[in-house]
Structure formats: C-alpha cells, structure tokens
N, C-alpha and C. Protein backbone atom coordinates (compact mmCIF):
# COMPACT_ATOMS: atom_id res chain seq x y z
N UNK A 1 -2.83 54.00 -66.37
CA UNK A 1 -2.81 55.24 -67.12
C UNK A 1 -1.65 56.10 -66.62
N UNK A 2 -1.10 57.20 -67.75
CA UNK A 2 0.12 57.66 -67.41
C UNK A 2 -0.15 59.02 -66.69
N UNK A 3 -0.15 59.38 -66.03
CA UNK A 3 -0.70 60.70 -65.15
C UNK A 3 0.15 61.89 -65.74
N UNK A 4 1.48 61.20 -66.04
CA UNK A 4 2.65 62.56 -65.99
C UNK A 4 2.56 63.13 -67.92
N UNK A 5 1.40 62.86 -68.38
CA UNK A 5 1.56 63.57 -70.13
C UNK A 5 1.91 64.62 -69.94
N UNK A 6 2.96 65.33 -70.61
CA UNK A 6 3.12 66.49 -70.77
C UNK A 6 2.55 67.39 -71.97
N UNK A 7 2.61 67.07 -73.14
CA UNK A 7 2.10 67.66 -74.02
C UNK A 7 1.05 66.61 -74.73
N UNK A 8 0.02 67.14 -75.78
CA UNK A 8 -0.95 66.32 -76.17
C UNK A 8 -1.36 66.91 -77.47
N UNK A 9 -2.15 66.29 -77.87
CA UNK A 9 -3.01 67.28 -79.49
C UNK A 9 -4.36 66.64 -78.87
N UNK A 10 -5.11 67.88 -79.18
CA UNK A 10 -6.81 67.47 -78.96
C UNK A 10 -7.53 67.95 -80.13
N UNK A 11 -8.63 67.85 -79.88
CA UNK A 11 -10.02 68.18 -81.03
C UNK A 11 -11.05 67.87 -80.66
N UNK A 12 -12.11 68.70 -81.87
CA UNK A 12 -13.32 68.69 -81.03
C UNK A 12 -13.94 67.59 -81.67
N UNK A 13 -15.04 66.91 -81.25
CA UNK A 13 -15.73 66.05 -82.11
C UNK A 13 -15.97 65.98 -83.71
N UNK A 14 -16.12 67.23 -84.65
CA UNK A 14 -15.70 67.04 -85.92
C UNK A 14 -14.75 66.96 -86.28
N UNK A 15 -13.17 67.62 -85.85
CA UNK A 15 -11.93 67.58 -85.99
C UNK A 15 -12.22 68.86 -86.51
N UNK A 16 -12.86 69.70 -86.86
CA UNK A 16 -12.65 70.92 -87.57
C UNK A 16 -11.75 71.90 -86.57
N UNK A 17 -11.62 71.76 -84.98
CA UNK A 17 -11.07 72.52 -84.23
C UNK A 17 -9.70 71.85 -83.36
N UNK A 18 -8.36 71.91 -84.04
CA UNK A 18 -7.27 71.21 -83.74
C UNK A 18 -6.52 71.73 -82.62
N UNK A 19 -5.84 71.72 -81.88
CA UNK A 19 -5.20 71.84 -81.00
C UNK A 19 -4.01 71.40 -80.33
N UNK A 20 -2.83 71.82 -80.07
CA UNK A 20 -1.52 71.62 -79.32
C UNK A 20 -1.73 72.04 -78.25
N UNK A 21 -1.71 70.90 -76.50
CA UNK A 21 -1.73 71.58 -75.10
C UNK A 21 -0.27 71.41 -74.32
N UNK A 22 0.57 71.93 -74.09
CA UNK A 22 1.17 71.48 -72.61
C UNK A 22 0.69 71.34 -71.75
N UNK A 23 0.35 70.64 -70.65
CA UNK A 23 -0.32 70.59 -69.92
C UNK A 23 0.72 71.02 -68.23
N UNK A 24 0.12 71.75 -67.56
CA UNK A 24 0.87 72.07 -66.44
C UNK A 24 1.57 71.07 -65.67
N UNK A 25 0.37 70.32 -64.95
CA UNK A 25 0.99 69.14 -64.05
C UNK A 25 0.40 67.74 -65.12
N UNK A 26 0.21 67.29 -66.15
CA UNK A 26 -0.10 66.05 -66.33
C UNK A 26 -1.33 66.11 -66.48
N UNK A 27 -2.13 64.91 -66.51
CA UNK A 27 -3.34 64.60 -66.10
C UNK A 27 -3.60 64.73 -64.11
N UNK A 28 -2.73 65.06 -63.57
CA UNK A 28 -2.93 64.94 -62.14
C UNK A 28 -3.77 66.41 -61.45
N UNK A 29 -3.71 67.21 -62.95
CA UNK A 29 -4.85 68.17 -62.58
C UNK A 29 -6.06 68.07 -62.42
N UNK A 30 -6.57 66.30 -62.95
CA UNK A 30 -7.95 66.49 -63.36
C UNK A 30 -9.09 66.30 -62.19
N UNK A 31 -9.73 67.38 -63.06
CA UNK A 31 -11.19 67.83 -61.80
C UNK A 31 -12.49 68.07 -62.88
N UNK A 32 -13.43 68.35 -61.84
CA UNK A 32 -14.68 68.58 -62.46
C UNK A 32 -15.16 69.49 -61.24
N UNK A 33 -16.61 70.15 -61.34
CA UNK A 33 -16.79 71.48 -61.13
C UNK A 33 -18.68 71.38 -60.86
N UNK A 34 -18.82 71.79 -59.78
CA UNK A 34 -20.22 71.81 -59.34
C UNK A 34 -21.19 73.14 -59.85
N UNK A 35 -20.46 74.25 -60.23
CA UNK A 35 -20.95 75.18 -60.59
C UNK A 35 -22.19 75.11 -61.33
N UNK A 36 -22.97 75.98 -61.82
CA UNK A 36 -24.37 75.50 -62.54
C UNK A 36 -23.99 75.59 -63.95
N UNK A 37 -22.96 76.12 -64.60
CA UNK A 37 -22.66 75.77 -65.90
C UNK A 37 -21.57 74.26 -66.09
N UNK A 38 -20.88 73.97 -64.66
CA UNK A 38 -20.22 72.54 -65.25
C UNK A 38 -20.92 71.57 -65.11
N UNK A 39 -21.88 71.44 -63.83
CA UNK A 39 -22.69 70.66 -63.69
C UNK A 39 -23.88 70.17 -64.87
N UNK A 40 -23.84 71.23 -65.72
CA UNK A 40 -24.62 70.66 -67.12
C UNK A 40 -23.75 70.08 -68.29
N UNK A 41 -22.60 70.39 -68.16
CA UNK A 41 -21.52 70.12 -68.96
C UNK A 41 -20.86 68.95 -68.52
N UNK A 42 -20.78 68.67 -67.70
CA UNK A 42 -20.29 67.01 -67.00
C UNK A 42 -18.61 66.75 -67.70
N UNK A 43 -18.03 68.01 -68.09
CA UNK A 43 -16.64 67.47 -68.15
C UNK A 43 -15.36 67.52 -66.90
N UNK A 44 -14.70 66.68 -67.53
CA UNK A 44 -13.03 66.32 -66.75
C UNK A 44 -12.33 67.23 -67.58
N UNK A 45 -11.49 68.63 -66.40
CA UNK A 45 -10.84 69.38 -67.36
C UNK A 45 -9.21 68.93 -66.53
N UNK A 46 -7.99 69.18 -67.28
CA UNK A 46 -6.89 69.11 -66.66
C UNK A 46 -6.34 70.82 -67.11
N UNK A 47 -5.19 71.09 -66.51
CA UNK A 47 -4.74 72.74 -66.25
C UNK A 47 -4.04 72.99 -67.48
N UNK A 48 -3.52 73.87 -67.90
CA UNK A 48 -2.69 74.44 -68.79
C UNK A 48 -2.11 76.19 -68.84
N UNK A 49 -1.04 76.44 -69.02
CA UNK A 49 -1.32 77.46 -68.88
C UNK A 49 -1.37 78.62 -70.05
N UNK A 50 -2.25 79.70 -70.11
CA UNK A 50 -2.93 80.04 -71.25
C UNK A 50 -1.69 80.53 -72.65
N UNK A 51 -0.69 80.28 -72.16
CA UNK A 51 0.47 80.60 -73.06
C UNK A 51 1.05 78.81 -73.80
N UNK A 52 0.49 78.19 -73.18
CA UNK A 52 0.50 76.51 -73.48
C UNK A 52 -0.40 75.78 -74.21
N UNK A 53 -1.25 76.50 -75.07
CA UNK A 53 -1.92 75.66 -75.65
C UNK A 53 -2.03 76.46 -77.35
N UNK A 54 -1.75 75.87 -77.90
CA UNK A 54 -1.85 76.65 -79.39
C UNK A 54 -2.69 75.86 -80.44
N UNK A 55 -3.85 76.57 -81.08
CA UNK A 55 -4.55 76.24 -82.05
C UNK A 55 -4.19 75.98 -83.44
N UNK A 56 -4.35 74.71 -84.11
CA UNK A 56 -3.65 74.40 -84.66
C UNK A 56 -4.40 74.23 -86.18
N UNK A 57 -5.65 74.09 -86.07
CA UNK A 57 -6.94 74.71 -87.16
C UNK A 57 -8.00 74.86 -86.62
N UNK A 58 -8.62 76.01 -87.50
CA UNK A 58 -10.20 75.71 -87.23
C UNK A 58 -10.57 76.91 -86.18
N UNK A 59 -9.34 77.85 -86.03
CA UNK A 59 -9.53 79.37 -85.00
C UNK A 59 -10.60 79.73 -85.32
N UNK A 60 -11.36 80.25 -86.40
CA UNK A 60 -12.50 80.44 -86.58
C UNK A 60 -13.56 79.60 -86.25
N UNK A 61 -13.87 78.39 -85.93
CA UNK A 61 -14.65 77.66 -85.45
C UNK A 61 -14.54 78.36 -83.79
N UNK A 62 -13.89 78.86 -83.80
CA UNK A 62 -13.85 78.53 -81.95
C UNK A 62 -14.57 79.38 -81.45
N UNK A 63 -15.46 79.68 -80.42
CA UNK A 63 -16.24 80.31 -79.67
C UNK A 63 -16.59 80.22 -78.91
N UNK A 64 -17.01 81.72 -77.84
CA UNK A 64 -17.16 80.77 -76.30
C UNK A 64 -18.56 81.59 -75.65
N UNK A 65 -18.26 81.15 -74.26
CA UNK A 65 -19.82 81.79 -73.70
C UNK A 65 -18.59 81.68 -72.52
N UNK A 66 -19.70 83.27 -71.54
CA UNK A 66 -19.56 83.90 -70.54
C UNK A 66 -20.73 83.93 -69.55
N UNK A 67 -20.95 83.73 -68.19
CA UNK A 67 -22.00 84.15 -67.32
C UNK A 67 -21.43 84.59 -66.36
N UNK A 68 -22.37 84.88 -65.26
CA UNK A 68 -22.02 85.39 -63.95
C UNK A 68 -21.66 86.35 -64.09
N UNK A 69 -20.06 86.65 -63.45
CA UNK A 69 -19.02 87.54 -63.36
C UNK A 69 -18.26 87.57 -64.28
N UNK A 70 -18.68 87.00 -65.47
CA UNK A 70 -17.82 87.34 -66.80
C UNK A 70 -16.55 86.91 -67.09
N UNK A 71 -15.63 86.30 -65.78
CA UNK A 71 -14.58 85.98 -65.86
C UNK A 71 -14.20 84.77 -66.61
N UNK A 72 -14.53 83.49 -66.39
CA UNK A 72 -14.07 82.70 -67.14
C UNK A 72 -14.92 82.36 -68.32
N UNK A 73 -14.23 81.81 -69.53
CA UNK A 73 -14.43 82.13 -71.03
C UNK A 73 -14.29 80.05 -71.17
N UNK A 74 -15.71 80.45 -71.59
CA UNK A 74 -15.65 78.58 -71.89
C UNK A 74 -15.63 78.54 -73.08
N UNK A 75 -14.65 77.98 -73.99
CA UNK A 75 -14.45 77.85 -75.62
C UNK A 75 -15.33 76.57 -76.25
N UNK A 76 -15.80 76.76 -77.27
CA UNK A 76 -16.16 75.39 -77.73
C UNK A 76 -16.34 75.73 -79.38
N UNK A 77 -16.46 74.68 -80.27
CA UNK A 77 -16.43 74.76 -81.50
C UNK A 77 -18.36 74.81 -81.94
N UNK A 78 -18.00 76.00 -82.79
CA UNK A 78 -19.71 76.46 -83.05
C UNK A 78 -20.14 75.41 -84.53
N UNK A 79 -19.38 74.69 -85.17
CA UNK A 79 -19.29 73.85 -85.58
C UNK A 79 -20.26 72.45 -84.77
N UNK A 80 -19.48 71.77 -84.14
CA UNK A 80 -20.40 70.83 -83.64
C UNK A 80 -20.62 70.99 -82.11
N UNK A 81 -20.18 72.01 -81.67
CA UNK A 81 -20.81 72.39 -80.26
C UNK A 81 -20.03 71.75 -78.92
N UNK A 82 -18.40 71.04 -79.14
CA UNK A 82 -18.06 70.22 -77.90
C UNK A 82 -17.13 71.64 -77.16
N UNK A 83 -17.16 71.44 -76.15
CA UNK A 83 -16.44 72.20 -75.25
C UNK A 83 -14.65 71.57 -74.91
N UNK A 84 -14.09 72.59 -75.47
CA UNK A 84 -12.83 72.45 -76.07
C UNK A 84 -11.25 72.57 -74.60
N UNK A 85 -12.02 74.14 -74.15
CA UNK A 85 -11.04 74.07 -73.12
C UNK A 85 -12.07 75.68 -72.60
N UNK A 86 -11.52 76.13 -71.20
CA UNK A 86 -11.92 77.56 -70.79
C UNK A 86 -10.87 78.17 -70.00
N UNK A 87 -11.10 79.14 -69.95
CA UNK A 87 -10.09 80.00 -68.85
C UNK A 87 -10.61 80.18 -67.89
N UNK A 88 -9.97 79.90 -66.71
CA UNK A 88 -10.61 79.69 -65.18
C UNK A 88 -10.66 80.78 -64.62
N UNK A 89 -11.96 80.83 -64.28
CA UNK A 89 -11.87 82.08 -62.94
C UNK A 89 -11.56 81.76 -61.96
N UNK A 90 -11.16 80.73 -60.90
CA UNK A 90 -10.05 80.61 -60.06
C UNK A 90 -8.63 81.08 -59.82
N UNK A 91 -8.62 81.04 -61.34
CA UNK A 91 -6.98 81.35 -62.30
C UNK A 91 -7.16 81.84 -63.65
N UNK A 92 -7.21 83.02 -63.75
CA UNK A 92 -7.23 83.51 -65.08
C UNK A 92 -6.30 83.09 -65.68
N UNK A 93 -5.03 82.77 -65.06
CA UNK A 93 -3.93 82.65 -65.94
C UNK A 93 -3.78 81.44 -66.31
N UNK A 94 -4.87 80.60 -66.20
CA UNK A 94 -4.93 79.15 -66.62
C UNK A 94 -6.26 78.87 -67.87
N UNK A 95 -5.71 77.93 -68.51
CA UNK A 95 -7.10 76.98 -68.79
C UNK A 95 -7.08 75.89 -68.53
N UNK A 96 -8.44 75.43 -68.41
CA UNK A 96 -8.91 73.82 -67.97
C UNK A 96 -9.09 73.22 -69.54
N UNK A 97 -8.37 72.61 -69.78
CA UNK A 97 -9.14 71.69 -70.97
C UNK A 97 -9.37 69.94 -70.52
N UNK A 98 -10.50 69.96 -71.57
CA UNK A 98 -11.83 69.02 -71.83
C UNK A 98 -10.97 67.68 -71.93
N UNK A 99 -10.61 67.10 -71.03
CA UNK A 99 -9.46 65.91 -71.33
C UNK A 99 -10.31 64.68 -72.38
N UNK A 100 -11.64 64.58 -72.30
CA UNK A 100 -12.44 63.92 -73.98
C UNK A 100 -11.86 64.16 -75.03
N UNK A 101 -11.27 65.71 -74.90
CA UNK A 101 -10.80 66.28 -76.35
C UNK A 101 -9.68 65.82 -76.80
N UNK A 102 -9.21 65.55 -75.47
CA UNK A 102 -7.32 64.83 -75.75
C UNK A 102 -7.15 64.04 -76.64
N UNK A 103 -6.41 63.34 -77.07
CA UNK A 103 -5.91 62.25 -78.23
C UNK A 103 -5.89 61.36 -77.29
N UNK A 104 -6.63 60.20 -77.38
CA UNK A 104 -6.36 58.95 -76.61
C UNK A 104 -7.14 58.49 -75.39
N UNK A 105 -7.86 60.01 -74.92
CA UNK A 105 -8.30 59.98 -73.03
C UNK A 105 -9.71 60.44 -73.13
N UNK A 106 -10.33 59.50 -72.27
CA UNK A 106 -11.48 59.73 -72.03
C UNK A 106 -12.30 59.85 -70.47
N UNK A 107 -12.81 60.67 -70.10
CA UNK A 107 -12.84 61.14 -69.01
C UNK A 107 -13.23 59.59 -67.94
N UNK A 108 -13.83 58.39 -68.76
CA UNK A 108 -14.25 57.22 -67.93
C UNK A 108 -12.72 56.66 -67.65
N UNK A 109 -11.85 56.74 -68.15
CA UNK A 109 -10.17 56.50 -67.61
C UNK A 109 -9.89 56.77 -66.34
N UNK A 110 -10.33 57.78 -65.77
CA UNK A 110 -10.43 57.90 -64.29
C UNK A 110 -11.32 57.53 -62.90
N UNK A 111 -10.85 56.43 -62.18
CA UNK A 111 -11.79 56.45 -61.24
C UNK A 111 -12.63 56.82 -60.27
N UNK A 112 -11.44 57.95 -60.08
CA UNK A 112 -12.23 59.24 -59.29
C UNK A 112 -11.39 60.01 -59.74
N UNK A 113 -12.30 61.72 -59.38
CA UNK A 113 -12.36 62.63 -60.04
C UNK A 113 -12.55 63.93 -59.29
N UNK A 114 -11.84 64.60 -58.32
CA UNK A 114 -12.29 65.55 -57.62
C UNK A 114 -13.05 66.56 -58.15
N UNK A 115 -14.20 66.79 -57.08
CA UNK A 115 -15.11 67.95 -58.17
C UNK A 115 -14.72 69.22 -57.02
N UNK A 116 -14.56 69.96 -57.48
CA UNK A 116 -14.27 71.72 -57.24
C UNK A 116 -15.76 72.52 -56.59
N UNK A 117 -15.71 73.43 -55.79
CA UNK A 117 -16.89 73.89 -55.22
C UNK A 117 -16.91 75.10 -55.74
N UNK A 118 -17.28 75.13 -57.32
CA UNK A 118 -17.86 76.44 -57.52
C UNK A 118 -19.22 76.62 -57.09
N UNK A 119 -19.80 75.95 -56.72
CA UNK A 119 -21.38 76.49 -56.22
C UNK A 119 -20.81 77.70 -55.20
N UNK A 120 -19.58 77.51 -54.14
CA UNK A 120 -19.34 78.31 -53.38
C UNK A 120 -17.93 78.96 -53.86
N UNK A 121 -17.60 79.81 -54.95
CA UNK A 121 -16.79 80.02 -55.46
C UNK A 121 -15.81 80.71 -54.44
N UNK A 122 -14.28 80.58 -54.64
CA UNK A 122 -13.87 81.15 -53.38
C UNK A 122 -13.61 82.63 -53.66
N UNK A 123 -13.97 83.19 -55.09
CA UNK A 123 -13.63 84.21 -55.07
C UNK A 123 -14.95 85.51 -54.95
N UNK A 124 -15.92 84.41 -54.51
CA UNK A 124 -17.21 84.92 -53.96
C UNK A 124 -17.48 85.33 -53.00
N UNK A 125 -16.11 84.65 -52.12
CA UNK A 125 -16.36 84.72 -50.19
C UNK A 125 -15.63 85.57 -49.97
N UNK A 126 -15.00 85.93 -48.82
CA UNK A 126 -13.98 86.46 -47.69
C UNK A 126 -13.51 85.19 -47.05
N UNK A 127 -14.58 84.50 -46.95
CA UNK A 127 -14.62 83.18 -45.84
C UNK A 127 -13.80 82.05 -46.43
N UNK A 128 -12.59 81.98 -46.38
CA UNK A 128 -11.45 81.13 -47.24
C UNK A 128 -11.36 79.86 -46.24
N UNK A 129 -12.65 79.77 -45.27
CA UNK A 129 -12.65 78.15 -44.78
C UNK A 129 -13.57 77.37 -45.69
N UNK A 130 -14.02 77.64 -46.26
CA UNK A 130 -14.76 76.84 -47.03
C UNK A 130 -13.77 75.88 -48.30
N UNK A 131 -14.80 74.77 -47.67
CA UNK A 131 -13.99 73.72 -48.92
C UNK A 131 -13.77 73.63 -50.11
N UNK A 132 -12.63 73.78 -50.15
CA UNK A 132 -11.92 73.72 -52.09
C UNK A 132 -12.86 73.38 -52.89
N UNK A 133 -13.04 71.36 -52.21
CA UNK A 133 -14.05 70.46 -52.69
C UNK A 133 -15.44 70.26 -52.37
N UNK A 134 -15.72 69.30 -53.15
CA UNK A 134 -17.32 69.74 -52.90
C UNK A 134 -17.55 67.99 -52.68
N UNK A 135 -16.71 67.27 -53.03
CA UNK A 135 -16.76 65.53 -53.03
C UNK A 135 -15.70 64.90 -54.33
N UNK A 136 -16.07 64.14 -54.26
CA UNK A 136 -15.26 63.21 -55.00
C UNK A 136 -15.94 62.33 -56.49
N UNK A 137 -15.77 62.27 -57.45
CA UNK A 137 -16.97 62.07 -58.71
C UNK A 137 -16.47 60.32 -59.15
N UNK A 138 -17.36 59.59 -58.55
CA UNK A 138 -16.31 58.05 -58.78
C UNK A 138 -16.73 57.73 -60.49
N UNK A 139 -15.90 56.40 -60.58
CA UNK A 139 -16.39 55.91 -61.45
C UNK A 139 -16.28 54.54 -61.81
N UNK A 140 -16.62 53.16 -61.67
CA UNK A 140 -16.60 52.10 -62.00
C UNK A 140 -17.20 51.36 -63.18
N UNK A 141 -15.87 51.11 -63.85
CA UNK A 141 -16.61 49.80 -65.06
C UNK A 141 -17.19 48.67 -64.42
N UNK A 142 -18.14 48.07 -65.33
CA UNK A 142 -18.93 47.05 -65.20
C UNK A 142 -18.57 45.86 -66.54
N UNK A 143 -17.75 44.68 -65.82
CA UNK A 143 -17.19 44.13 -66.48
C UNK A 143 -18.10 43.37 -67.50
C-alpha cells in the first residue's frame, strides 16, 4: 500500500455526501482513538488540514455531534449515518478523516494502527508525561 497519497475523493456510504481531501502527511497519519466516543466508532482517521478538504455534494447532508468540552466536531451524513471526517481537539486546526470513506482504502489495509490516548486527553492534564499512545490496534488476514 502507498502511504505517501496526497490527495483523494471520499464519500459516505450512500454517496449522497462527496468530498475532495489533501491529506497532510499521506496515509502515515493513520490512527485510531480510545476515547469513549471513538471507541464506539472503531474508525482509522488520517490528518488534513481544515483548509484541505472541500465538499463536493451533499453540504446539506452533513452534520455533526459534539460532547465533553465541545471542541472537536465529528461530521457525518444524516442521510445514512457514516462518519465522514471531524475536527480534532488535539488540533483544532486539523481534521481526521474516516480513511473507509476514501476511494479505494479500507481501514483492514493496515496492519497496525496506533491508537491515541484520549481516555487521558493531553489537553486534560498539566502532566505532559503521559503517553501519546495508549497501544497499538493490529490486524491480520486469515488466508
């Protein structure tokens, strides 16, 4: 698999919600997220930055949800409900998008998968020893 994509087109599971991403670093962003809203969501997001991704139909489909601290904005199509991309509260000035959504990529493409320690968010602490990560998310086909 090619790590270095730079740009992509995604969508959501009906296609009603289209999308153009640059993507920051590639696919070499991709992570997943322990928090109690990713951990139900079980996606692989890669980075972008929020001036890099342009909607291409279906703006009105798009909608998002907020918890916690209100900061990051998880988008998804109210249409058929897939989670599209969000803006990170790590990095406001980023979004993570749903690399499923990509053209071509599916999050089982990767064998491992660093997962992120929002359970202990760092912008929760003072205590900036705490680990980035939280583990590593494998994955093996079964031939």
């Amino acid at each position: 698999m090619n790590l270095d994509i730079d740009s992509i087109d995604g969508a959501c599971h009906c296609g009603g919600l289209r999308f153009h991403v640059r993507l920051s670093d590639g696919l070499h962003s991709a992570r997943r997220c322990n928090c109690s809203y990713c951990r139900m969501r079980g996606a692989v997001a890669v980075s972008a930055a929020l001036t890099d991704i342009a909607i291409l139909e279906g703006a009105d489909l798009l909608s998002y949800y907020q918890f916690g601290t209100r900061t990051a904005k998880h988008y998804f199509c109210s249409r058929c409900g897939i989670y599209t991309h969000h803006q990170r509260r790590s990095n406001p000035e980023q979004y993570g998008v749903n690399v499923a959504c990509l053209e071509g990529l599916s999050p089982f493409d990767f064998a491992e998968v660093p997962v992120a320690n929002g359970i202990e968010h760092p912008r929760d602490h003072d205590d900036r020893k705490r680990a980035p990560l939280a583990g590593v998310l494998r994955y093996e086909a079964i031939d």
